[in-house]
N, C-alpha and C. Protein backbone atom coordinates (compact mmCIF):
# COMPACT_ATOMS: atom_id res chain seq x y z
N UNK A 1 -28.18 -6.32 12.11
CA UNK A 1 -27.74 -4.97 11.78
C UNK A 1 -26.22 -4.93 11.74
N UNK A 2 -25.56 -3.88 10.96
CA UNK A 2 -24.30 -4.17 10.80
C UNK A 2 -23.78 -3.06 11.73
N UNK A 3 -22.84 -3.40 11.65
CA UNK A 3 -22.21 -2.13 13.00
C UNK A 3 -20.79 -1.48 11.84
N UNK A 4 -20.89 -1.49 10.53
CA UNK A 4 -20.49 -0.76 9.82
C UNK A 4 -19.02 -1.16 9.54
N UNK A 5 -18.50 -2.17 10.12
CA UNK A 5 -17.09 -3.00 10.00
C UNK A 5 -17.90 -4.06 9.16
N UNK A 6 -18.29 -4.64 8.91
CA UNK A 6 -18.64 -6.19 7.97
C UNK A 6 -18.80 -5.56 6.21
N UNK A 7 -17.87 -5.62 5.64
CA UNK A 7 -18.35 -5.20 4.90
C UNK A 7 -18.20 -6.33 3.55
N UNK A 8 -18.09 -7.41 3.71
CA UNK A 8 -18.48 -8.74 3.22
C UNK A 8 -17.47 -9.22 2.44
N UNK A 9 -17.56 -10.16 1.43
CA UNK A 9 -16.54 -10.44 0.61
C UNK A 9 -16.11 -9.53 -0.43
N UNK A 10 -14.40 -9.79 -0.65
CA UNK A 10 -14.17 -8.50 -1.09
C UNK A 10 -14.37 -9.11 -2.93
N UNK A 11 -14.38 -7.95 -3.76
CA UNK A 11 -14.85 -8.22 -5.22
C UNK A 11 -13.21 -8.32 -5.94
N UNK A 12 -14.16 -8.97 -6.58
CA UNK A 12 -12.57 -9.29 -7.70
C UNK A 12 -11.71 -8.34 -7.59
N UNK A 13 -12.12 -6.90 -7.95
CA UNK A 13 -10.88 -5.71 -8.15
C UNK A 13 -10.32 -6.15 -6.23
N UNK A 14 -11.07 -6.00 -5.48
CA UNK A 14 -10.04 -6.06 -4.53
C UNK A 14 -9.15 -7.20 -4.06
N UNK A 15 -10.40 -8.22 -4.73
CA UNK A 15 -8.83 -9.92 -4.03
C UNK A 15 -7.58 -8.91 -5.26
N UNK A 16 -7.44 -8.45 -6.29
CA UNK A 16 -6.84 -7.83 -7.05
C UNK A 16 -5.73 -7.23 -6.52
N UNK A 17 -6.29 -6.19 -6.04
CA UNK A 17 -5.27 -4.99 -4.87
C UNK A 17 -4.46 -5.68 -4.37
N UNK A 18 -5.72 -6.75 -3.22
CA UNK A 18 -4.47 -7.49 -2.17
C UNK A 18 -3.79 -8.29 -2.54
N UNK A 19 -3.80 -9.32 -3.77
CA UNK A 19 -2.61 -9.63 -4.88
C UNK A 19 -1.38 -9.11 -4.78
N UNK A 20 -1.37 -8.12 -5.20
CA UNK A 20 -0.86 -7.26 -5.95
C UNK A 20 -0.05 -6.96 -4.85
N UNK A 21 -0.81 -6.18 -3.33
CA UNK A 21 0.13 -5.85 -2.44
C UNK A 21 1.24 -7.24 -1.59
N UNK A 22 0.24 -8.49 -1.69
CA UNK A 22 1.20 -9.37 -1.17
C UNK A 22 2.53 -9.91 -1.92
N UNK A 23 2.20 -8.91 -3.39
CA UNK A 23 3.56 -9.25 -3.98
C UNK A 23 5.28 -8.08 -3.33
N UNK A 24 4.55 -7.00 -2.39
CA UNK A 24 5.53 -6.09 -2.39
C UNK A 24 6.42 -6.34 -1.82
N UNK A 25 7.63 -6.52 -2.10
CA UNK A 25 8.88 -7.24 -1.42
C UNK A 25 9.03 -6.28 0.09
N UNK A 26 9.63 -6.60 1.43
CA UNK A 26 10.38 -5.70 2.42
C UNK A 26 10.83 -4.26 1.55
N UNK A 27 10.62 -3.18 2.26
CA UNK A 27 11.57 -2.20 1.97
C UNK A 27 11.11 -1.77 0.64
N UNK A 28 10.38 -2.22 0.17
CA UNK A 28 9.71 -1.33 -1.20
C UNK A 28 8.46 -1.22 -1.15
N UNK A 29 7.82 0.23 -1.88
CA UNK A 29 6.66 0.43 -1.86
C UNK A 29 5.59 0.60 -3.31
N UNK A 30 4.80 0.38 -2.83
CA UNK A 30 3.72 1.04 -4.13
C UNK A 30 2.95 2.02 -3.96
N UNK A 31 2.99 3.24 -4.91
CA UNK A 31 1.62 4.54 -4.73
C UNK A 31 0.65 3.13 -4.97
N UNK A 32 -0.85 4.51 -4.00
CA UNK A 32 -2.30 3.47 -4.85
C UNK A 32 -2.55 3.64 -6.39
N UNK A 33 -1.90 4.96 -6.76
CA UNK A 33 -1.96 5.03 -8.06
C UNK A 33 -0.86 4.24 -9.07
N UNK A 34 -0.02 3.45 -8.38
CA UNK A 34 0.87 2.29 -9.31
C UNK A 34 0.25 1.53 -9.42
N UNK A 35 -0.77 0.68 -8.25
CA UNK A 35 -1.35 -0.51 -8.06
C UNK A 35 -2.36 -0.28 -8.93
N UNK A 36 -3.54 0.72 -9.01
CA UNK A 36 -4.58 0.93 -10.50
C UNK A 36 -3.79 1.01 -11.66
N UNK A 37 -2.84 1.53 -11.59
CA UNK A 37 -2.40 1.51 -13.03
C UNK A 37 -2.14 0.05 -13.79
N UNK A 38 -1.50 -0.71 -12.60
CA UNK A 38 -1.32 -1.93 -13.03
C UNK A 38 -2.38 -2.71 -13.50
N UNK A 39 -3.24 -2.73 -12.66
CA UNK A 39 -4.42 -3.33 -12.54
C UNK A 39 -5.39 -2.71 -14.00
N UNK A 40 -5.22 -1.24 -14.03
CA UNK A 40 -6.21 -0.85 -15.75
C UNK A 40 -7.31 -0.31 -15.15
N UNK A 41 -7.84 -0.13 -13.60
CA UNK A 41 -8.96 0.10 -13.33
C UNK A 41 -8.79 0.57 -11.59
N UNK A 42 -9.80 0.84 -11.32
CA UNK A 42 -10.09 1.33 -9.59
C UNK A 42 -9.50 2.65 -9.30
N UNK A 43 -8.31 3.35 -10.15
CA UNK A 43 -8.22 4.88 -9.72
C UNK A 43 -7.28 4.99 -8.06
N UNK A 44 -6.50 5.47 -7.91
CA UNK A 44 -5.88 5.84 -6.82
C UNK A 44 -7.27 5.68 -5.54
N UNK A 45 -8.20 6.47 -5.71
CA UNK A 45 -9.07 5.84 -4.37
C UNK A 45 -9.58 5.01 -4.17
N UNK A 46 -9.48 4.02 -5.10
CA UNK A 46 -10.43 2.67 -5.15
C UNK A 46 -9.56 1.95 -4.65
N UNK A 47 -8.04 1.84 -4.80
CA UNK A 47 -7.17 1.22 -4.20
C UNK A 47 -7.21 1.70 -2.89
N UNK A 48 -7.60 2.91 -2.51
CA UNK A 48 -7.22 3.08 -1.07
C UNK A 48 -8.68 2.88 -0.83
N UNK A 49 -10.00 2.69 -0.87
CA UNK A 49 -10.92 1.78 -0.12
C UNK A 49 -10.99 0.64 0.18
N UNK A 50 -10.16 -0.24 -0.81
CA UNK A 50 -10.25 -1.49 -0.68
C UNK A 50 -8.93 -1.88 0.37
N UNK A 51 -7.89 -0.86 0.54
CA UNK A 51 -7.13 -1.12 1.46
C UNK A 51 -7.30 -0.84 2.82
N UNK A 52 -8.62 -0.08 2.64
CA UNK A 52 -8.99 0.95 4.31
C UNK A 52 -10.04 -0.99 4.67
N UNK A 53 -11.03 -1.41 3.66
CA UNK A 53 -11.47 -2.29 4.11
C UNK A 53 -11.41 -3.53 4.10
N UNK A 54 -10.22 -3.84 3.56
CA UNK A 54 -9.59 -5.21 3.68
C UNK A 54 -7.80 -5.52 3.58
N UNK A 55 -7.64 -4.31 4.20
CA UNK A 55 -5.87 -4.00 3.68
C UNK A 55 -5.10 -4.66 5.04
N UNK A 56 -5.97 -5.02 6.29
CA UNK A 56 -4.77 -5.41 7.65
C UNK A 56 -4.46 -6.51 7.25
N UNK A 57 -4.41 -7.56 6.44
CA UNK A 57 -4.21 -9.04 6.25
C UNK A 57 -3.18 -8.81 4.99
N UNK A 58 -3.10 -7.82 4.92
CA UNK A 58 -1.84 -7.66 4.08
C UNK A 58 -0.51 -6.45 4.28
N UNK A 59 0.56 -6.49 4.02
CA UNK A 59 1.62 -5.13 4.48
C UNK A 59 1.05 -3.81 3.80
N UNK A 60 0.57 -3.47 4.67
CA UNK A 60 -0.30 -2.19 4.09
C UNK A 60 0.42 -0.81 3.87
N UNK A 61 1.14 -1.10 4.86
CA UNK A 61 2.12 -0.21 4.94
C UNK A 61 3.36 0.31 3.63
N UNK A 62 3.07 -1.12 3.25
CA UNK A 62 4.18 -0.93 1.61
C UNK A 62 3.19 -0.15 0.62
N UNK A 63 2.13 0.24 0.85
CA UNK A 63 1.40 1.39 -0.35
C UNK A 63 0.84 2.28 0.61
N UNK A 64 1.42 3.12 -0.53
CA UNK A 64 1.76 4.94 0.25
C UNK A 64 0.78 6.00 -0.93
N UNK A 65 0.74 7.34 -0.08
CA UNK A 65 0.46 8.00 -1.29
C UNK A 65 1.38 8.84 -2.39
N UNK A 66 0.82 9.45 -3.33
CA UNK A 66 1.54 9.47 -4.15
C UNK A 66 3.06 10.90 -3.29
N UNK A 67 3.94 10.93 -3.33
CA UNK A 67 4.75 11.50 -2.95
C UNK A 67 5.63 11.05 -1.91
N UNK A 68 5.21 9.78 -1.31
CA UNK A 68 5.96 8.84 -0.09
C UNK A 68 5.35 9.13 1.06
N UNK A 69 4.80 9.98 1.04
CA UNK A 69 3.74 10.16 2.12
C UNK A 69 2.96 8.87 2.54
N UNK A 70 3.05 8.72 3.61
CA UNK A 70 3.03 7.56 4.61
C UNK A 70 1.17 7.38 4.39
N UNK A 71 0.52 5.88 4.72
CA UNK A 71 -0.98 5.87 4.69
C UNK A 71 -1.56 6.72 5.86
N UNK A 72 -2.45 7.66 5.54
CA UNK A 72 -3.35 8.25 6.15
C UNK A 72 -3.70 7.82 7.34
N UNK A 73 -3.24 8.30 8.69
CA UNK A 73 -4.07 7.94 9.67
C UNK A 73 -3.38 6.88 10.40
N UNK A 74 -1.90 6.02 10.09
CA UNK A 74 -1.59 5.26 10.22
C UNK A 74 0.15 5.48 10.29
N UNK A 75 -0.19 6.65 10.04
CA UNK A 75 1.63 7.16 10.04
C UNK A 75 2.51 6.49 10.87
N UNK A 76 2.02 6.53 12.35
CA UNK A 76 3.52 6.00 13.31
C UNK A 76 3.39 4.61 13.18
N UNK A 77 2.24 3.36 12.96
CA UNK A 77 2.65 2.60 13.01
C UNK A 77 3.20 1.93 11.40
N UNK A 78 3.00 2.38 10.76
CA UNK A 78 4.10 2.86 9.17
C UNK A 78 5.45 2.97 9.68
N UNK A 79 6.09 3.93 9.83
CA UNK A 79 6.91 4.10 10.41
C UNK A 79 7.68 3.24 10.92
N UNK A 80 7.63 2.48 11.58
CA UNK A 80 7.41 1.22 12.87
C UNK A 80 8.35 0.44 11.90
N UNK A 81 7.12 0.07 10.89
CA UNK A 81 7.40 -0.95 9.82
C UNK A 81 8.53 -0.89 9.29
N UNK A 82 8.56 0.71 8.45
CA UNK A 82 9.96 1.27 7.46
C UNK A 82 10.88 1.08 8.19
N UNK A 83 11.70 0.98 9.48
CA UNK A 83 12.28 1.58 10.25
C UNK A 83 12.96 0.03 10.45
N UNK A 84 11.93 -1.04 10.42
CA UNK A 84 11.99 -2.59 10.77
C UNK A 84 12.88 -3.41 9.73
N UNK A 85 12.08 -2.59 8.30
CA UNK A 85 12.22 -3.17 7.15
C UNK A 85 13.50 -2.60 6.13
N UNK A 86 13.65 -1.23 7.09
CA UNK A 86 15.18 -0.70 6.00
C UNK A 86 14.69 0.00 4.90
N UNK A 87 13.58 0.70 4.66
CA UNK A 87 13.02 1.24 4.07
C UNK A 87 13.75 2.63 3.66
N UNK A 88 14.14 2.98 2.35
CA UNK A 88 14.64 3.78 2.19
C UNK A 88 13.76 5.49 2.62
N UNK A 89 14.06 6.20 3.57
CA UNK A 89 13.16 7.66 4.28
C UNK A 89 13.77 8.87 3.59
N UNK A 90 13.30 9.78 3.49
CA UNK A 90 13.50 11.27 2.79
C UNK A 90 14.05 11.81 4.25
N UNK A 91 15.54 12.19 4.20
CA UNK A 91 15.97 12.44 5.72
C UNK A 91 16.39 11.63 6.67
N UNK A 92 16.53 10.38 6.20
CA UNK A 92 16.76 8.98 6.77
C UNK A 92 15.66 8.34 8.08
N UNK A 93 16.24 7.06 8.27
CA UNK A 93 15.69 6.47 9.14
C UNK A 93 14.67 7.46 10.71
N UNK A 94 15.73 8.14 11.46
CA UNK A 94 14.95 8.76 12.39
C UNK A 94 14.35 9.80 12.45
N UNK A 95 14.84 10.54 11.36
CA UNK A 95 13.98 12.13 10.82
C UNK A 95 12.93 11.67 9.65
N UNK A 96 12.94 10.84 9.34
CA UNK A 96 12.46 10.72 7.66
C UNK A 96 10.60 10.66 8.02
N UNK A 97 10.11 10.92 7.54
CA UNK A 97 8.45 11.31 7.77
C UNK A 97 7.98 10.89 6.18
N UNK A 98 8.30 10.85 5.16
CA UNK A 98 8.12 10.30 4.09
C UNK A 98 9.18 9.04 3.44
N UNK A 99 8.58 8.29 2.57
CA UNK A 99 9.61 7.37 1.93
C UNK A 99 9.68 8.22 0.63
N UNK A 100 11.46 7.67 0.73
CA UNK A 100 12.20 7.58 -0.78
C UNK A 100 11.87 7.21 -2.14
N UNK A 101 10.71 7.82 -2.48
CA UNK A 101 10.19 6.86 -3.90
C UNK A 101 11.05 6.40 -4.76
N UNK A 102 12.03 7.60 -5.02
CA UNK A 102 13.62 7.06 -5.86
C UNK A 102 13.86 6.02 -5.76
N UNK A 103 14.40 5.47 -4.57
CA UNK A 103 15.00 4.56 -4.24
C UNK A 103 13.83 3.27 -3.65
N UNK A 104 12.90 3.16 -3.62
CA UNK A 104 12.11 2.23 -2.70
C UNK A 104 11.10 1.82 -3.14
N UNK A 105 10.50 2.85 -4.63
CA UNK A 105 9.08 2.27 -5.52
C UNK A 105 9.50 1.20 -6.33
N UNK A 106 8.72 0.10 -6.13
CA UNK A 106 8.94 -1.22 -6.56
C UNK A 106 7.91 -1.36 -7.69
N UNK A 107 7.74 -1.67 -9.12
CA UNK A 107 7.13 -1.88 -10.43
C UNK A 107 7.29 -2.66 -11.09
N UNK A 108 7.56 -3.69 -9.94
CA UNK A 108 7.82 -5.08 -10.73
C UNK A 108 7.04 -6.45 -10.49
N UNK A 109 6.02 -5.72 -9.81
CA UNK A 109 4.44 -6.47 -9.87
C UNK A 109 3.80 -7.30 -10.61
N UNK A 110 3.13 -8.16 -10.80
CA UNK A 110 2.49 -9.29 -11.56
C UNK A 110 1.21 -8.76 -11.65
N UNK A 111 0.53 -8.21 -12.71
CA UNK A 111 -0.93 -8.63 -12.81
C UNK A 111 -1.50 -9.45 -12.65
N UNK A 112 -2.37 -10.01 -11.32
CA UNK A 112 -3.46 -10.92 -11.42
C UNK A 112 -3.64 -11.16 -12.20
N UNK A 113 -3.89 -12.50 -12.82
CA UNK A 113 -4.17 -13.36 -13.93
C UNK A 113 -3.73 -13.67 -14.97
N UNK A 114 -2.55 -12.55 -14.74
CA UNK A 114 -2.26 -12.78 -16.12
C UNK A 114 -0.36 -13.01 -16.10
């Protein structure tokens, strides 16, 4: 019986995602909706399922939602990260509660495979 964590090997679209996110340099981020776009497929929530269930083995923290708004549920130790990494914050470093998309969205990603 599964105890609802196993949720097996991940499918092409997601080795995809996590591609994609192990390309995100320090200090820059990706919406989930940059990473589908890139990709042509999965939709802003498909990127964020495949990051809720296979996203700790990668900087998860570098994809945000759309507005710099920090990942769901995971805010302070986000934070942690930006703060580590020089991450450009809306309000800076110790007030900042969102990232700088201006300055910090990175779109210079490689499509898997291609």
């Amino acid at each position: 019986m599964s105890d609802g964590r196993d949720f097996g090997l991940p499918s092409e679209f997601a080795d995809d995602v996590l591609e994609v996110v192990d390309q995100i340099p320090e200090a820059r981020v990706m919406t989930y909706g940059d990473i589908a776009e890139l990709l042509g497929r999965g939709g802003p929530r498909g990127v964020g399922t495949v990051m809720a269930r296979y996203g700790s083995d990668v900087p998860w923290w570098r994809v945000i939602r759309a507005g710099g708004y920090f990942p769901q549920g995971l805010e302070d130790e986000a934070l942690a990260h930006y703060r580590e990494e020089g991450t450009p914050l809306v309000r800076g470093p110790v007030d900042g509660r969102r990232v700088d998309l201006a300055r910090a969205r990175w779109l210079d990603a490689r499509r898997p495979g291609g």
